[in-house]
PDB file of N, CA and C in Angstrom:
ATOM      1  N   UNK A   1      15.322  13.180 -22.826  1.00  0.00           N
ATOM      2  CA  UNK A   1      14.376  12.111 -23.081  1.00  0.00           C
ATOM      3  C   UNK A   1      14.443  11.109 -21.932  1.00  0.00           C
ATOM      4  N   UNK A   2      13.296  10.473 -21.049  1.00  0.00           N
ATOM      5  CA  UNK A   2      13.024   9.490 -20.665  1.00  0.00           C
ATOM      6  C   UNK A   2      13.658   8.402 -20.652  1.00  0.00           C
ATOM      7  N   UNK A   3      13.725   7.721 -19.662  1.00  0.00           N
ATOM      8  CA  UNK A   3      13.690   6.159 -20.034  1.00  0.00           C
ATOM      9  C   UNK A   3      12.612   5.198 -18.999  1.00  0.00           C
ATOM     10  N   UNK A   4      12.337   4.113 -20.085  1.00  0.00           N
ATOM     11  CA  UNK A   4      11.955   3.478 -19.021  1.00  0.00           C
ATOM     12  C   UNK A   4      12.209   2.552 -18.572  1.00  0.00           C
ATOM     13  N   UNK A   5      11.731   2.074 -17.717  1.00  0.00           N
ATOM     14  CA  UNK A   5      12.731   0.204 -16.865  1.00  0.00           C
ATOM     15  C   UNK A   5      11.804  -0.387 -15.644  1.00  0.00           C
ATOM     16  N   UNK A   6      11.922  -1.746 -16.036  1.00  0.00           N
ATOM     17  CA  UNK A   6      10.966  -2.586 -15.695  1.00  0.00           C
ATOM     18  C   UNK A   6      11.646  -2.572 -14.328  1.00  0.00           C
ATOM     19  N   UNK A   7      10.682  -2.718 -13.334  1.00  0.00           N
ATOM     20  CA  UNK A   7      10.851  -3.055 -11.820  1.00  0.00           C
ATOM     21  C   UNK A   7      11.741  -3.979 -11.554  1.00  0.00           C
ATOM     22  N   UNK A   8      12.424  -5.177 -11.939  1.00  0.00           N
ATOM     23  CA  UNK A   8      13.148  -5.547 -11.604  1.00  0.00           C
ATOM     24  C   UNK A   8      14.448  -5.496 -11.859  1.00  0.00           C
ATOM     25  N   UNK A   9      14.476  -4.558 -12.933  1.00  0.00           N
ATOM     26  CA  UNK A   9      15.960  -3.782 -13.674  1.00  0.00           C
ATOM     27  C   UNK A   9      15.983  -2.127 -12.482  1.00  0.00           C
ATOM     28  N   UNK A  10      15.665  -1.890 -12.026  1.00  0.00           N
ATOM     29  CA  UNK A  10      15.199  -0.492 -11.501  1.00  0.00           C
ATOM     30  C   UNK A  10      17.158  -0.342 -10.618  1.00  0.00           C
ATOM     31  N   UNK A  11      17.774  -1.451 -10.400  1.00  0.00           N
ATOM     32  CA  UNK A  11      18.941  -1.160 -10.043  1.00  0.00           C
ATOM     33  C   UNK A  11      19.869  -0.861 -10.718  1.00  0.00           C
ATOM     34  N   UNK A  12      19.485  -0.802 -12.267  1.00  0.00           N
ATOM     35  CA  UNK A  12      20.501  -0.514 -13.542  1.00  0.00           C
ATOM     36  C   UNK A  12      20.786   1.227 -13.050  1.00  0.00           C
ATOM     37  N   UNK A  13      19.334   2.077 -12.972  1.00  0.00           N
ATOM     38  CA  UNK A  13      19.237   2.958 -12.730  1.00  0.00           C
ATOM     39  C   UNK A  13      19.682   3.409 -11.203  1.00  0.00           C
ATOM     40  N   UNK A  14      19.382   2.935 -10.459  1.00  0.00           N
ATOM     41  CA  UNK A  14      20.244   3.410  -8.961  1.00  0.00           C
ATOM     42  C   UNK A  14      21.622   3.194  -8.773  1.00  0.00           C
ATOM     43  N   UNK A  15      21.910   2.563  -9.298  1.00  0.00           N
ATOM     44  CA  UNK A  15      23.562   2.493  -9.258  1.00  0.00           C
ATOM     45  C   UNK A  15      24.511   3.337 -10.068  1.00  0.00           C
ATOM     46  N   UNK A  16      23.490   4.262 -10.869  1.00  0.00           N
ATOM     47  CA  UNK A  16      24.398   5.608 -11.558  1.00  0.00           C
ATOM     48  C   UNK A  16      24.698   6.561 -10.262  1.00  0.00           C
ATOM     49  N   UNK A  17      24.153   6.764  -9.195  1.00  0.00           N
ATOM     50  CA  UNK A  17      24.076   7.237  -8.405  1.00  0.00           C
ATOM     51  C   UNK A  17      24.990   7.709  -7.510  1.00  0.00           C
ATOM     52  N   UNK A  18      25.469   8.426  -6.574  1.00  0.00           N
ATOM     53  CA  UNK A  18      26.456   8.342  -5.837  1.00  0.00           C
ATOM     54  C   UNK A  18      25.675   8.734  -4.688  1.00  0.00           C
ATOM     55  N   UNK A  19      26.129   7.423  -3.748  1.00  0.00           N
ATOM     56  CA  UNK A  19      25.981   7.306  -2.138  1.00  0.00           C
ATOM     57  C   UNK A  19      27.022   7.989  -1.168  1.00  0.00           C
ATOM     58  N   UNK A  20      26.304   8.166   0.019  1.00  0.00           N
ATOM     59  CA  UNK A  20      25.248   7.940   0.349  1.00  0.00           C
ATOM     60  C   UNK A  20      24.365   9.746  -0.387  1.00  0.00           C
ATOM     61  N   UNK A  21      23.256   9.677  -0.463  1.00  0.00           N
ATOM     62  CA  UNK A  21      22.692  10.796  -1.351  1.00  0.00           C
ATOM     63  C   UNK A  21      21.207  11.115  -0.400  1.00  0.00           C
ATOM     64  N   UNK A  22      21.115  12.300  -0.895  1.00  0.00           N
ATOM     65  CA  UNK A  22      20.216  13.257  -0.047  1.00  0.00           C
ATOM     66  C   UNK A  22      18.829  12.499  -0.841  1.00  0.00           C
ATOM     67  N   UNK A  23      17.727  12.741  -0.594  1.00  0.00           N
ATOM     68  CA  UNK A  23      16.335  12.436  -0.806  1.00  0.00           C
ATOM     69  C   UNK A  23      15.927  13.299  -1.988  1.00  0.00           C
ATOM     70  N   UNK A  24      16.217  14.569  -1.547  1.00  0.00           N
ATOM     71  CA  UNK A  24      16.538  15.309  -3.056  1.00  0.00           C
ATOM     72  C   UNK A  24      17.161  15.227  -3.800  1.00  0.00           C
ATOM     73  N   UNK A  25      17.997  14.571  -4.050  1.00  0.00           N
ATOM     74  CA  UNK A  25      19.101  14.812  -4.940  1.00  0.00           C
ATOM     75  C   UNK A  25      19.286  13.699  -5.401  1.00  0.00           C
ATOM     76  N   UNK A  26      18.624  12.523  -4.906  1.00  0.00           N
ATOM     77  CA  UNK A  26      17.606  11.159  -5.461  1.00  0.00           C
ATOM     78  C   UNK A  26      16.328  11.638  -6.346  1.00  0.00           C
ATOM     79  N   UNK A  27      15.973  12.229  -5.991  1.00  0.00           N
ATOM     80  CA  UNK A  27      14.614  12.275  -6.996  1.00  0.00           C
ATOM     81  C   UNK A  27      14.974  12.905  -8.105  1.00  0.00           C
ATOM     82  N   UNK A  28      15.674  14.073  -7.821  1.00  0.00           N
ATOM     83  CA  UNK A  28      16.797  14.578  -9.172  1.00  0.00           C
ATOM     84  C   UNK A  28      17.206  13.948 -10.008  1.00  0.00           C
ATOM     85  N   UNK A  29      17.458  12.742  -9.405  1.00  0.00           N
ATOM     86  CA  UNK A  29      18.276  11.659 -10.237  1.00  0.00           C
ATOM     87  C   UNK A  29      17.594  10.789 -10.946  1.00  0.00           C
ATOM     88  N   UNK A  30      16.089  10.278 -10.643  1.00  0.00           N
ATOM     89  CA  UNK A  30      15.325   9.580 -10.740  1.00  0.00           C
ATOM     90  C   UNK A  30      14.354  10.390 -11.641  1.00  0.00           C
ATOM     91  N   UNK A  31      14.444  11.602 -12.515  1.00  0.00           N
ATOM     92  CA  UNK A  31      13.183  12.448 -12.646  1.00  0.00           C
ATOM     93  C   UNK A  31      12.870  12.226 -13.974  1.00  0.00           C
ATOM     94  N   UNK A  32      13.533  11.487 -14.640  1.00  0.00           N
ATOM     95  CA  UNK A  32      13.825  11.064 -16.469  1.00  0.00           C
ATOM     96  C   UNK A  32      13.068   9.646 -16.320  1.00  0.00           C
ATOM     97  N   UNK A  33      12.819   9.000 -14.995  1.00  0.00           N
ATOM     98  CA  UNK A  33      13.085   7.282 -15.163  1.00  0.00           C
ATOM     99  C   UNK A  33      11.332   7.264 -14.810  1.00  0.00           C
ATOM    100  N   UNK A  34      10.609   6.156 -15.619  1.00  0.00           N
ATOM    101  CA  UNK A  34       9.392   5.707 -15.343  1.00  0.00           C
ATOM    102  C   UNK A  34       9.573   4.011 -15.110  1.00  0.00           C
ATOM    103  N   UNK A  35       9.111   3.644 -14.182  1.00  0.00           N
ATOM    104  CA  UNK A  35       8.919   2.239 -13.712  1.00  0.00           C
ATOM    105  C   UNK A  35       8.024   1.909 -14.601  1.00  0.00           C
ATOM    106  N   UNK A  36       8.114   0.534 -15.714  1.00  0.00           N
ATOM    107  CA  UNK A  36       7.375   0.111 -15.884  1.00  0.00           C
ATOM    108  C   UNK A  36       6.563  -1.442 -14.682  1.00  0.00           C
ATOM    109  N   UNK A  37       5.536  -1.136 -14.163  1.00  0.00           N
ATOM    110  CA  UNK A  37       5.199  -1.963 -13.446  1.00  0.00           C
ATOM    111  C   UNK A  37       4.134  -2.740 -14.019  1.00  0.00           C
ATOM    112  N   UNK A  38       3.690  -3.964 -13.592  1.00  0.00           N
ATOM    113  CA  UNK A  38       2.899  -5.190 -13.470  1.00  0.00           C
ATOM    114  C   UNK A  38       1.675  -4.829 -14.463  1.00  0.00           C
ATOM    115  N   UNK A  39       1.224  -4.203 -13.344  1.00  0.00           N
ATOM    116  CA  UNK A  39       0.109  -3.024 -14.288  1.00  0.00           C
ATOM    117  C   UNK A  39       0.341  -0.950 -14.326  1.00  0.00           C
ATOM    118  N   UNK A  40       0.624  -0.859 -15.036  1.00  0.00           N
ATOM    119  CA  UNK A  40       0.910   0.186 -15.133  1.00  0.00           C
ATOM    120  C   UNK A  40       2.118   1.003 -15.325  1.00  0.00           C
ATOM    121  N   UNK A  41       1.963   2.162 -15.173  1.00  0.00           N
ATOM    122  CA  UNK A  41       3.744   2.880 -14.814  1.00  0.00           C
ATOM    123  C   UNK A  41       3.755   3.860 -14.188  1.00  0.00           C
ATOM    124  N   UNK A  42       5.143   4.010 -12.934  1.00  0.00           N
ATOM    125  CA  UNK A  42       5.176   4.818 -11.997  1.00  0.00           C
ATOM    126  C   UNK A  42       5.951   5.664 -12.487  1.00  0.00           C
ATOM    127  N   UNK A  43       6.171   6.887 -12.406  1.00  0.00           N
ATOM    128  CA  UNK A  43       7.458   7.807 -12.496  1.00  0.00           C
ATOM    129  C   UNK A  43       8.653   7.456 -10.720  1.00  0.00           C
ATOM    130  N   UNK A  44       9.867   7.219 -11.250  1.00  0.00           N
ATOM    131  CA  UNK A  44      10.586   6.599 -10.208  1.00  0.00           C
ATOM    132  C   UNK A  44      10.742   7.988  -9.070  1.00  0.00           C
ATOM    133  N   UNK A  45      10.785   9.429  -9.460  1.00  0.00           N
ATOM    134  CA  UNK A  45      11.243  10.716  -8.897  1.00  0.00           C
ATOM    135  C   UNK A  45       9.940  10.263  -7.546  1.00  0.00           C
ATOM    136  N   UNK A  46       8.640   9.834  -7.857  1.00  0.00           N
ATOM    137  CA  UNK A  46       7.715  10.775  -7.344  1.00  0.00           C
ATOM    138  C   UNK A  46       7.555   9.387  -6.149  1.00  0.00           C
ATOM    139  N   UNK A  47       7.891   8.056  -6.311  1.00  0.00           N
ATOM    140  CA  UNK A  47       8.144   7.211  -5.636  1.00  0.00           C
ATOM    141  C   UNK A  47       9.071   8.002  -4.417  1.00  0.00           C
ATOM    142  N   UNK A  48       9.769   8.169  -5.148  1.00  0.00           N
ATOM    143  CA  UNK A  48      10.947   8.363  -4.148  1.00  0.00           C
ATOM    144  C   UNK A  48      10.661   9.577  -2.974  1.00  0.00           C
ATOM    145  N   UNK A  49      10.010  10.229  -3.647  1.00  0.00           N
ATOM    146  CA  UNK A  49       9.542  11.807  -3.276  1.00  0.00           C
ATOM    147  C   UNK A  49       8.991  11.313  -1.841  1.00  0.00           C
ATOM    148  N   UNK A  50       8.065  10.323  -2.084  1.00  0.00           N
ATOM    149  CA  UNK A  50       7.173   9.858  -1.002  1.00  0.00           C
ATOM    150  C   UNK A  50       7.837   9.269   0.722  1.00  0.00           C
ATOM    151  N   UNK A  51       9.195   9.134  -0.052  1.00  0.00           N
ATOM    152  CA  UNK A  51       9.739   8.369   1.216  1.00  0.00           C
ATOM    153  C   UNK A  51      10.301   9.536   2.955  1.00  0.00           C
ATOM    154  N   UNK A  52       9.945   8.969   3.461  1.00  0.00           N
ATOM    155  CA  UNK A  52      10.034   9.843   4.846  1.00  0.00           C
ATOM    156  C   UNK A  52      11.529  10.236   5.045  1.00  0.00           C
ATOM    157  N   UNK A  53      12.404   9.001   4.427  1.00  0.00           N
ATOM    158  CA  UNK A  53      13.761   9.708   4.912  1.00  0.00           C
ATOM    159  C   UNK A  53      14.509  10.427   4.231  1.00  0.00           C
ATOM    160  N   UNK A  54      15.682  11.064   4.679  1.00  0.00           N
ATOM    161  CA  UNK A  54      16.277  12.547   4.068  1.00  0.00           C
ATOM    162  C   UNK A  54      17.145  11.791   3.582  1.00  0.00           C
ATOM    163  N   UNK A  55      18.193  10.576   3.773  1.00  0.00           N
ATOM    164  CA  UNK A  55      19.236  10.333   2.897  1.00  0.00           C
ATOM    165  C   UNK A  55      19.200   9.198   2.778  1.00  0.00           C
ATOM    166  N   UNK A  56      20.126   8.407   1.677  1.00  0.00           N
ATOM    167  CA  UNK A  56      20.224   6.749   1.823  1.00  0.00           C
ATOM    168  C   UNK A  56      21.371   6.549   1.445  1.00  0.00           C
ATOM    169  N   UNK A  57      22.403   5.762   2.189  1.00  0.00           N
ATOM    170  CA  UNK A  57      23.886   5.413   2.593  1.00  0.00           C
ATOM    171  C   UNK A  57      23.893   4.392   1.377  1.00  0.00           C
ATOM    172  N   UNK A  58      23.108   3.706   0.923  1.00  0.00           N
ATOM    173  CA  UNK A  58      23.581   3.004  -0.005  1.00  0.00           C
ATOM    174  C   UNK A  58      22.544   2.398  -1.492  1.00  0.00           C
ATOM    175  N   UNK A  59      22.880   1.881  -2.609  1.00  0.00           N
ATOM    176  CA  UNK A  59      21.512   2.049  -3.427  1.00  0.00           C
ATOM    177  C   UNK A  59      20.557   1.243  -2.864  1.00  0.00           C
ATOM    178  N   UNK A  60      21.245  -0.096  -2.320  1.00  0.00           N
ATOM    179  CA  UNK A  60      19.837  -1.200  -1.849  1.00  0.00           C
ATOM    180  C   UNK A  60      19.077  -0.291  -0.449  1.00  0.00           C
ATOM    181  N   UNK A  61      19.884   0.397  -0.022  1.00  0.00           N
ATOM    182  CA  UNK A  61      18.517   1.467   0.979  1.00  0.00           C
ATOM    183  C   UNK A  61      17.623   2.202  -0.064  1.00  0.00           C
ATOM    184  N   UNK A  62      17.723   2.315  -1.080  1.00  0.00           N
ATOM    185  CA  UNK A  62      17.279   3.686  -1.491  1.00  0.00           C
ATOM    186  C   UNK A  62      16.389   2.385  -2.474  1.00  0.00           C
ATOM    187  N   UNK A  63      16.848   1.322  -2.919  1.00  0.00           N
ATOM    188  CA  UNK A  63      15.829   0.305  -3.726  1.00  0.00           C
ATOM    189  C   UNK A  63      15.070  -0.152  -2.717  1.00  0.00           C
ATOM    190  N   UNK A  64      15.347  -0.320  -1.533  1.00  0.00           N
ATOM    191  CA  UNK A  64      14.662  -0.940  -0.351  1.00  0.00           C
ATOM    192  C   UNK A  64      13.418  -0.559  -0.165  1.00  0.00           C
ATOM    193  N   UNK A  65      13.644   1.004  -0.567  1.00  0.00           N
ATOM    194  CA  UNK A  65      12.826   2.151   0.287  1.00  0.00           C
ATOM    195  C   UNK A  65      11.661   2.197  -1.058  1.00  0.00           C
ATOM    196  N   UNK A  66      12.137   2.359  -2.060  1.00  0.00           N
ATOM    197  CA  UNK A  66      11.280   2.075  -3.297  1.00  0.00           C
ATOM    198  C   UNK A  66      10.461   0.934  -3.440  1.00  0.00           C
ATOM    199  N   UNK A  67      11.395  -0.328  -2.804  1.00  0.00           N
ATOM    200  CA  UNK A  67      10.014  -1.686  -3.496  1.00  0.00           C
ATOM    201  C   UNK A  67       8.931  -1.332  -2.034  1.00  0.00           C
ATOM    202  N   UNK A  68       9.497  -0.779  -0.905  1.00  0.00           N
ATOM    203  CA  UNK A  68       8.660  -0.895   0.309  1.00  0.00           C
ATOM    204  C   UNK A  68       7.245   0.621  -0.404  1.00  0.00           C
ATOM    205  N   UNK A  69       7.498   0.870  -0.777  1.00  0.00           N
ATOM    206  CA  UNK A  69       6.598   2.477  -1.851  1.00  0.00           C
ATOM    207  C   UNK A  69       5.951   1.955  -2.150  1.00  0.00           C
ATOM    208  N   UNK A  70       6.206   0.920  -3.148  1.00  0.00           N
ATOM    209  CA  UNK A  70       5.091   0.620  -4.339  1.00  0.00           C
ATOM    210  C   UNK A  70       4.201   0.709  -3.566  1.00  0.00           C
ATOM    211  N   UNK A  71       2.613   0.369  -4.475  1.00  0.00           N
ATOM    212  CA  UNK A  71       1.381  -0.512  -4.237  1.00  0.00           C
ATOM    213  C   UNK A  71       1.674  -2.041  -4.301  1.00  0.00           C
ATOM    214  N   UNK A  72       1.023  -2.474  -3.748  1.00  0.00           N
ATOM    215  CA  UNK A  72       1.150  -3.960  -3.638  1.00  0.00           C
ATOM    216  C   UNK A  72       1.099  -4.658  -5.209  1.00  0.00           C
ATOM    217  N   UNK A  73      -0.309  -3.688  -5.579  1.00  0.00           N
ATOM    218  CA  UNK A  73      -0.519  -4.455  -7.229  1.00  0.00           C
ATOM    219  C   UNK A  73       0.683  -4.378  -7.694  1.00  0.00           C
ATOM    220  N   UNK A  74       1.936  -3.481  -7.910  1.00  0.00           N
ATOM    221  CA  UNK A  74       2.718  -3.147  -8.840  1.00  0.00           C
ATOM    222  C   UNK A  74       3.475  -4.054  -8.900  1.00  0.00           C
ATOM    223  N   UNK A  75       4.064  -5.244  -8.543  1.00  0.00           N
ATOM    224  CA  UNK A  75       4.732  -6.330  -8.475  1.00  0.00           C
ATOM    225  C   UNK A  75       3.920  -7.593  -8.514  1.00  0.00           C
ATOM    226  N   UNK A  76       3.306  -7.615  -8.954  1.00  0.00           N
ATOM    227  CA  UNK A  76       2.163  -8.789  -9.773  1.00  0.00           C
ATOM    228  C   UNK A  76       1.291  -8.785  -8.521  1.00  0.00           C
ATOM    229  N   UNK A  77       0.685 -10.370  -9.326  1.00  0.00           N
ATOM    230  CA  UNK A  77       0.061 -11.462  -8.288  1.00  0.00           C
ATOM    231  C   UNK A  77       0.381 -11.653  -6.479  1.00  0.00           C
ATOM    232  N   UNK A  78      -0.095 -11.786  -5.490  1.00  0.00           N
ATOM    233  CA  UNK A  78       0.742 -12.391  -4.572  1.00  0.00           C
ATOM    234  C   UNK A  78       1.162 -13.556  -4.815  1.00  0.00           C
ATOM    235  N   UNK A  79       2.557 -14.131  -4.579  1.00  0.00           N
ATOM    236  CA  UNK A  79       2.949 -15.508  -4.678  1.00  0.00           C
ATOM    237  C   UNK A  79       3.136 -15.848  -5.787  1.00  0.00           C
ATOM    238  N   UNK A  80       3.135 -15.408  -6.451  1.00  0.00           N
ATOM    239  CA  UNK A  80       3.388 -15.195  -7.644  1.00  0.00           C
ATOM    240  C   UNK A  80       4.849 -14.985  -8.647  1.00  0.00           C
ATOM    241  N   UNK A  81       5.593 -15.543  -9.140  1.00  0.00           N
ATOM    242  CA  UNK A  81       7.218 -14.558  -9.622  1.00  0.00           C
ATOM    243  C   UNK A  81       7.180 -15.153 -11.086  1.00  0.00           C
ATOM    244  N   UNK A  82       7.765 -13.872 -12.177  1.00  0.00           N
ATOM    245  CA  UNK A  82       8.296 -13.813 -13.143  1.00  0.00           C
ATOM    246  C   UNK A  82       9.220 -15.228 -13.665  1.00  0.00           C
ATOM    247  N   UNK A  83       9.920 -15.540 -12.474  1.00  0.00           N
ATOM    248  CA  UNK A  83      10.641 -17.212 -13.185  1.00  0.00           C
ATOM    249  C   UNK A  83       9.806 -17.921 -13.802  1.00  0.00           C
ATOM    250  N   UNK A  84      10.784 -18.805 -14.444  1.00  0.00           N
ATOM    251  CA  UNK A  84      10.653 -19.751 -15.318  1.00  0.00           C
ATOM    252  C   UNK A  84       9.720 -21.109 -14.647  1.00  0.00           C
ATOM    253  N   UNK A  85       8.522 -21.568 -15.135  1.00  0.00           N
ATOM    254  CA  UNK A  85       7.696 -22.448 -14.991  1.00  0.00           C
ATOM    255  C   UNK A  85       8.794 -23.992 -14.067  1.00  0.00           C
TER     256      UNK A  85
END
């Protein structure tokens, strides 16, 4: 079964991980997990799928490489943030 997790939790899920890890063997890892985003939802595998490089030395490369993926929409508004008023 699935899970899913909001874009800014998405490091709960990369940090099960063990670095540094192949591109495959990231998406492997990622193939259960759906991003819930702003508008919509991504599957996290197919994000990842997209990325040009073969490995990532650590999770914030491999989250790096993911928020740089998205669509722009998928993280709201521009200028915009989730904090508190």
């Amino acid at each position: 079964m699935g899970q899913d997790v909001k874009l800014n939790r998405v490091e709960t899920v990369l940090k099960d991980l063990e670095y540094p890890i192949s591109r495959e063997d990231a998406i492997d890892g990622c193939e259960d997990v759906t991003l819930v985003l702003s508008e919509g939802e991504e599957n996290l595998s197919e994000i990842v799928a997209e990325s040009s490089g073969d490995r990532f030395e650590s999770m914030d490369d491999l989250e790096n490489e993911v928020f740089n993926l998205l669509p722009r929409h998928a993280v709201g508004e521009p200028y915009q943030s989730e904090g508190e008023g």
